[in-house]
N, C-alpha and C. Protein backbone atom coordinates (compact mmCIF):
# COMPACT_ATOMS: atom_id res chain seq x y z
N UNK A 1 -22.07 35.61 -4.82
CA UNK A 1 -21.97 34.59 -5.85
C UNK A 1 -23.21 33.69 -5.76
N UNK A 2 -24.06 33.52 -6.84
CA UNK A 2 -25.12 32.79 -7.04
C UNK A 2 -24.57 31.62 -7.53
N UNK A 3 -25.45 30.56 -6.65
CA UNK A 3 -25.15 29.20 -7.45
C UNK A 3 -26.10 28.62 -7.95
N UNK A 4 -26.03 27.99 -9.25
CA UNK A 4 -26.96 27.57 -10.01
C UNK A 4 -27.47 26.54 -9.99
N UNK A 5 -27.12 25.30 -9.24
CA UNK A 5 -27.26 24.11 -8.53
C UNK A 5 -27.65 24.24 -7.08
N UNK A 6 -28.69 24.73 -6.74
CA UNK A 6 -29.17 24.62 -5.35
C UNK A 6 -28.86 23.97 -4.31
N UNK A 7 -29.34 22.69 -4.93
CA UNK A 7 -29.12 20.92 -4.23
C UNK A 7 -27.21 20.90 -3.91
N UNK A 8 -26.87 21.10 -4.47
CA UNK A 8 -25.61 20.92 -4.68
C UNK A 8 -24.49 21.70 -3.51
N UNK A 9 -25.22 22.78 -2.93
CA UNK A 9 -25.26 23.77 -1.76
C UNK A 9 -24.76 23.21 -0.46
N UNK A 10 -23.74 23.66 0.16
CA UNK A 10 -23.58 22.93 1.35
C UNK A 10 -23.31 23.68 2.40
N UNK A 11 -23.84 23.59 3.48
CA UNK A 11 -23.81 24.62 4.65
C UNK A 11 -22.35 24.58 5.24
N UNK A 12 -21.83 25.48 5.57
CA UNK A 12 -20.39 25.42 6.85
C UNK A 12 -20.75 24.45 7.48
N UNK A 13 -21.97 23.59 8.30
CA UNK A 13 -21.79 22.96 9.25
C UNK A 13 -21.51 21.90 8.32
N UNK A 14 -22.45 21.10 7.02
CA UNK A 14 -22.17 20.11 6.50
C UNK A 14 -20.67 20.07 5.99
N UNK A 15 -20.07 21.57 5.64
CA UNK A 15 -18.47 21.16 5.27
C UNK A 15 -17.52 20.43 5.97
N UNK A 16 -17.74 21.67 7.69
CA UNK A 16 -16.87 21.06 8.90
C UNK A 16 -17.16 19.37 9.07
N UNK A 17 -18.67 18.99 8.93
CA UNK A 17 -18.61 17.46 9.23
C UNK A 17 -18.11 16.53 8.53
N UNK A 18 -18.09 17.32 6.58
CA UNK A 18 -17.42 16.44 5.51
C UNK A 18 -15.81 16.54 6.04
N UNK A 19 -15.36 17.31 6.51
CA UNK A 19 -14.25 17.87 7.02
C UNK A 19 -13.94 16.45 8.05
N UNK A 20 -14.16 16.30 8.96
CA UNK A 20 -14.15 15.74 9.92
C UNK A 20 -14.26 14.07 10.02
N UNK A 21 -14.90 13.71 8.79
CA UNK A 21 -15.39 12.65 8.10
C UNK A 21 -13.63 12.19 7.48
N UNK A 22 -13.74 12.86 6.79
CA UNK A 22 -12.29 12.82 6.13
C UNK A 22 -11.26 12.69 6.63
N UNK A 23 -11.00 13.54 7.63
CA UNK A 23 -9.62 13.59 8.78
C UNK A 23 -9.59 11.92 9.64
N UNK A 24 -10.85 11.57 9.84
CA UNK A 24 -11.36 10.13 10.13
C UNK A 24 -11.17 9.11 9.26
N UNK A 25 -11.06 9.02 7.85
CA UNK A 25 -10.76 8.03 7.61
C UNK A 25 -9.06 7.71 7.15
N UNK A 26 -8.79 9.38 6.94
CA UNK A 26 -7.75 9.12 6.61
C UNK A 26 -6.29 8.98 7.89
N UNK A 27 -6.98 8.62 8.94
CA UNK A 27 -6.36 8.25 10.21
C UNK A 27 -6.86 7.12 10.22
N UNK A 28 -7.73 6.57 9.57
CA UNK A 28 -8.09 5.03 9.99
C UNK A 28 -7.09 4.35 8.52
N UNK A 29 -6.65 4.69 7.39
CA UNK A 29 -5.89 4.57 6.57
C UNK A 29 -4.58 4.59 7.05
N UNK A 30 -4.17 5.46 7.63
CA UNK A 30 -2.40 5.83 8.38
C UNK A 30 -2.37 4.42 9.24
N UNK A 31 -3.40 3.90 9.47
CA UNK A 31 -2.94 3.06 11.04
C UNK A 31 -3.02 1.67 10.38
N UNK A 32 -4.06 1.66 9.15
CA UNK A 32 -3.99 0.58 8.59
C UNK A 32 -3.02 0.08 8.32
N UNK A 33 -2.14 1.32 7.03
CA UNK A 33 -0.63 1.46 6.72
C UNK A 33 0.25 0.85 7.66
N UNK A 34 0.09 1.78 8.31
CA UNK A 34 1.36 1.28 9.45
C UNK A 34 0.97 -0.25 10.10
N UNK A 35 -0.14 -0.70 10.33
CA UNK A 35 -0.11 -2.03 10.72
C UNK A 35 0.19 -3.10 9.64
N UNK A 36 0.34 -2.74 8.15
CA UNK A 36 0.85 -3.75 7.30
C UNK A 36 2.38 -3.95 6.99
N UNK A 37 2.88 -2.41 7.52
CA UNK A 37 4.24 -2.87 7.88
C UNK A 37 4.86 -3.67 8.76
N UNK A 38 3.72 -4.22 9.72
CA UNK A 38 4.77 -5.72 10.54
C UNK A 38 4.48 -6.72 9.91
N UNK A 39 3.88 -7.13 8.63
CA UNK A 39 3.60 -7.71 7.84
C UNK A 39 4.97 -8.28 6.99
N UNK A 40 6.11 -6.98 6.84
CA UNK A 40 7.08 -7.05 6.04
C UNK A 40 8.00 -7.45 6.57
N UNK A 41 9.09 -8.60 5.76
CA UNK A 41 10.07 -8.60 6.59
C UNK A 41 11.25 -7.32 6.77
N UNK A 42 12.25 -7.31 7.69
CA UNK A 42 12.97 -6.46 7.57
C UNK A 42 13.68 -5.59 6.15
N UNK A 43 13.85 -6.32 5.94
CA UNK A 43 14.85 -6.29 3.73
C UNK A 43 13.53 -5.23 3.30
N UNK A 44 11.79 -5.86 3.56
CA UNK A 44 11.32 -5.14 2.31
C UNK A 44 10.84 -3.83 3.39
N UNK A 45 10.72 -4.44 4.77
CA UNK A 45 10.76 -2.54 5.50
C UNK A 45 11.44 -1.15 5.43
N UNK A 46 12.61 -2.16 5.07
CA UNK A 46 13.73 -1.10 4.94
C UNK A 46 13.67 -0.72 3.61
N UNK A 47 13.19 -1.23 2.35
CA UNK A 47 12.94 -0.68 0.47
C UNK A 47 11.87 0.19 1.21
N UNK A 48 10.79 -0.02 2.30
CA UNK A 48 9.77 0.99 2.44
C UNK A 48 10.00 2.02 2.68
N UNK A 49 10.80 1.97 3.85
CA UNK A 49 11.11 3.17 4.35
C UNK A 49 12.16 4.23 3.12
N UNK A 50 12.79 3.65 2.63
CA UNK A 50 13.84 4.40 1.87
C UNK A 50 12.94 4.99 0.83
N UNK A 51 11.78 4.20 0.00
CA UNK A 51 11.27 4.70 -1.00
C UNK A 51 10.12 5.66 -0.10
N UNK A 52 9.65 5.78 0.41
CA UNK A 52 8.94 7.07 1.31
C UNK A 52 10.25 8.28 1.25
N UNK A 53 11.50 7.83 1.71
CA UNK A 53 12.39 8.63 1.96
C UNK A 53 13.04 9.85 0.31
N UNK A 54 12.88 8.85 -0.26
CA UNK A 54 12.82 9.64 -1.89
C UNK A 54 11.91 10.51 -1.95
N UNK A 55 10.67 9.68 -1.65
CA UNK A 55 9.44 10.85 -2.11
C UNK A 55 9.05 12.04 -1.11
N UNK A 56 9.99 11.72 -0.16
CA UNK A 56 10.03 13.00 0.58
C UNK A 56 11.14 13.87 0.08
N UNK A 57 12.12 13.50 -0.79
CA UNK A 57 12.95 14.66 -1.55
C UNK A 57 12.53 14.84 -2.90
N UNK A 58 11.51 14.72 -3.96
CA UNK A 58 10.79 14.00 -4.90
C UNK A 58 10.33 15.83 -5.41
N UNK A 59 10.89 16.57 -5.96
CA UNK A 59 11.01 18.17 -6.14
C UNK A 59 9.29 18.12 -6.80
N UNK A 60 8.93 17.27 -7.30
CA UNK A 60 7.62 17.29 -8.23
C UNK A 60 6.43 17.11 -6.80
N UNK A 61 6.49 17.00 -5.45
CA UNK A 61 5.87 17.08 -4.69
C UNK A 61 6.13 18.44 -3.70
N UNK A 62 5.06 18.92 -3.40
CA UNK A 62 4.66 20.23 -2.61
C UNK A 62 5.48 19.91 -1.49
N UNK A 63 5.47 20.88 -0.93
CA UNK A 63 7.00 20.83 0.65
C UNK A 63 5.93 20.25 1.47
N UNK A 64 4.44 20.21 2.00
CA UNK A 64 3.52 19.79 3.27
C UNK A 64 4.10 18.32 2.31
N UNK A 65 3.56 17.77 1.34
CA UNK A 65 3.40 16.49 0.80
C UNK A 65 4.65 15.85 1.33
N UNK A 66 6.26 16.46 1.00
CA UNK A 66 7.76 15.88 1.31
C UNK A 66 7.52 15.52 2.50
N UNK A 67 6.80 16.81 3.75
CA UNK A 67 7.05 16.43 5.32
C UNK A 67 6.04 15.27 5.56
N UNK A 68 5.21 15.05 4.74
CA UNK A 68 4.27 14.24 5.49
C UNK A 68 5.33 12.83 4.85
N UNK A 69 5.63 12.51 3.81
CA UNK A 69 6.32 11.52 3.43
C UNK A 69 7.12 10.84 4.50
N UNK A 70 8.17 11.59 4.87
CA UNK A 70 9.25 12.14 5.69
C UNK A 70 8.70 11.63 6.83
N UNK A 71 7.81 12.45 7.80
CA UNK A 71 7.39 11.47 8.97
C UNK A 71 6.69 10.08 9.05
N UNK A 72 5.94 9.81 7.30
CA UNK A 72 6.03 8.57 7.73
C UNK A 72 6.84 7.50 7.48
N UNK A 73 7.67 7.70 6.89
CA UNK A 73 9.52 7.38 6.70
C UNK A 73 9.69 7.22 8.01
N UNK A 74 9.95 7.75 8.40
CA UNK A 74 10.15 8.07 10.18
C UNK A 74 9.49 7.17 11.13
N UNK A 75 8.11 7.39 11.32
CA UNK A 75 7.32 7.05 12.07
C UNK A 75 7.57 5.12 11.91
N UNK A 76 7.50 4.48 10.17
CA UNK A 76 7.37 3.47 10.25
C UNK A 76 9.22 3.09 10.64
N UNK A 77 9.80 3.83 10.52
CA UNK A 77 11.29 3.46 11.33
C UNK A 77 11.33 3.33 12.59
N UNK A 78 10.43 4.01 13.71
CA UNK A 78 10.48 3.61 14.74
C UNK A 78 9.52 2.38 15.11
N UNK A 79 8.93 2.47 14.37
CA UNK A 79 7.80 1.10 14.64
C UNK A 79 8.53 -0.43 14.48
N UNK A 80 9.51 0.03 13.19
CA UNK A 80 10.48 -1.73 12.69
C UNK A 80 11.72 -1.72 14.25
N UNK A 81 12.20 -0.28 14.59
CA UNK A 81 13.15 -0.42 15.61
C UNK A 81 12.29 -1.54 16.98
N UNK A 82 11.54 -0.84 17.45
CA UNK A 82 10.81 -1.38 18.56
C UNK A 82 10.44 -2.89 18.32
N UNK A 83 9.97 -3.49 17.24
CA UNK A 83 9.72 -4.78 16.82
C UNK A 83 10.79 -5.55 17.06
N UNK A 84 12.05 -4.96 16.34
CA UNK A 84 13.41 -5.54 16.38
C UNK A 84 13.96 -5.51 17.76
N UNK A 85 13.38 -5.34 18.79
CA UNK A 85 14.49 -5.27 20.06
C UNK A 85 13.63 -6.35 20.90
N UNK A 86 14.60 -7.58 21.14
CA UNK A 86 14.67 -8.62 21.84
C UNK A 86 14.33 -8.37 23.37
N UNK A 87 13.74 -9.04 23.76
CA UNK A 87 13.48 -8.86 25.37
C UNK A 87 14.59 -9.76 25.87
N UNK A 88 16.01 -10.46 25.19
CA UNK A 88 17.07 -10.46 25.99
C UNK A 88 18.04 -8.85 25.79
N UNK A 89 17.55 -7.76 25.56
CA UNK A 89 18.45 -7.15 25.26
C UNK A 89 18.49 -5.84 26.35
């Protein structure tokens, strides 16, 4: 396959690094996320978590898209549990 845009050409190594670039920010995004949920009080953590929890059953989204929903449904549920537990308890 000839490409007609030269410039436009990108080597395997430049993909893997656009690759890699990406996986990077979008882990610096997840953590952001999750750090604006101690932001919320309980009432609107819990609308969070539930509306993640829809769009992880949400038929108009791909099954990887539901699981990723789903764990972070999850993930920010264990984050509000741990917040919520008193060091008299």
């Amino acid at each position: 396959m000839v490409n007609e845009n030269p410039e436009e050409t990108m080597t395997f190594g430049e993909l893997l690094t656009l690759i890699a670039d990406q996986q990077r920010r979008l882990t610096a995004l997840e953590s952001a996320f999750s750090a604006l949920s101690f932001c919320l009080d309980e009432k609107a953590s819990g609308l969070l978590i539930q509306s993640l929890r829809l769009e992880a059953q949400n038929q108009d989204r791909d099954e990887n898209m539901q699981q990723h929903f789903a764990r972070l449904a999850e993930h920010l549920e264990q984050r509000l549990a741990v917040v919520n537990i008193s060091p008299s308890q």
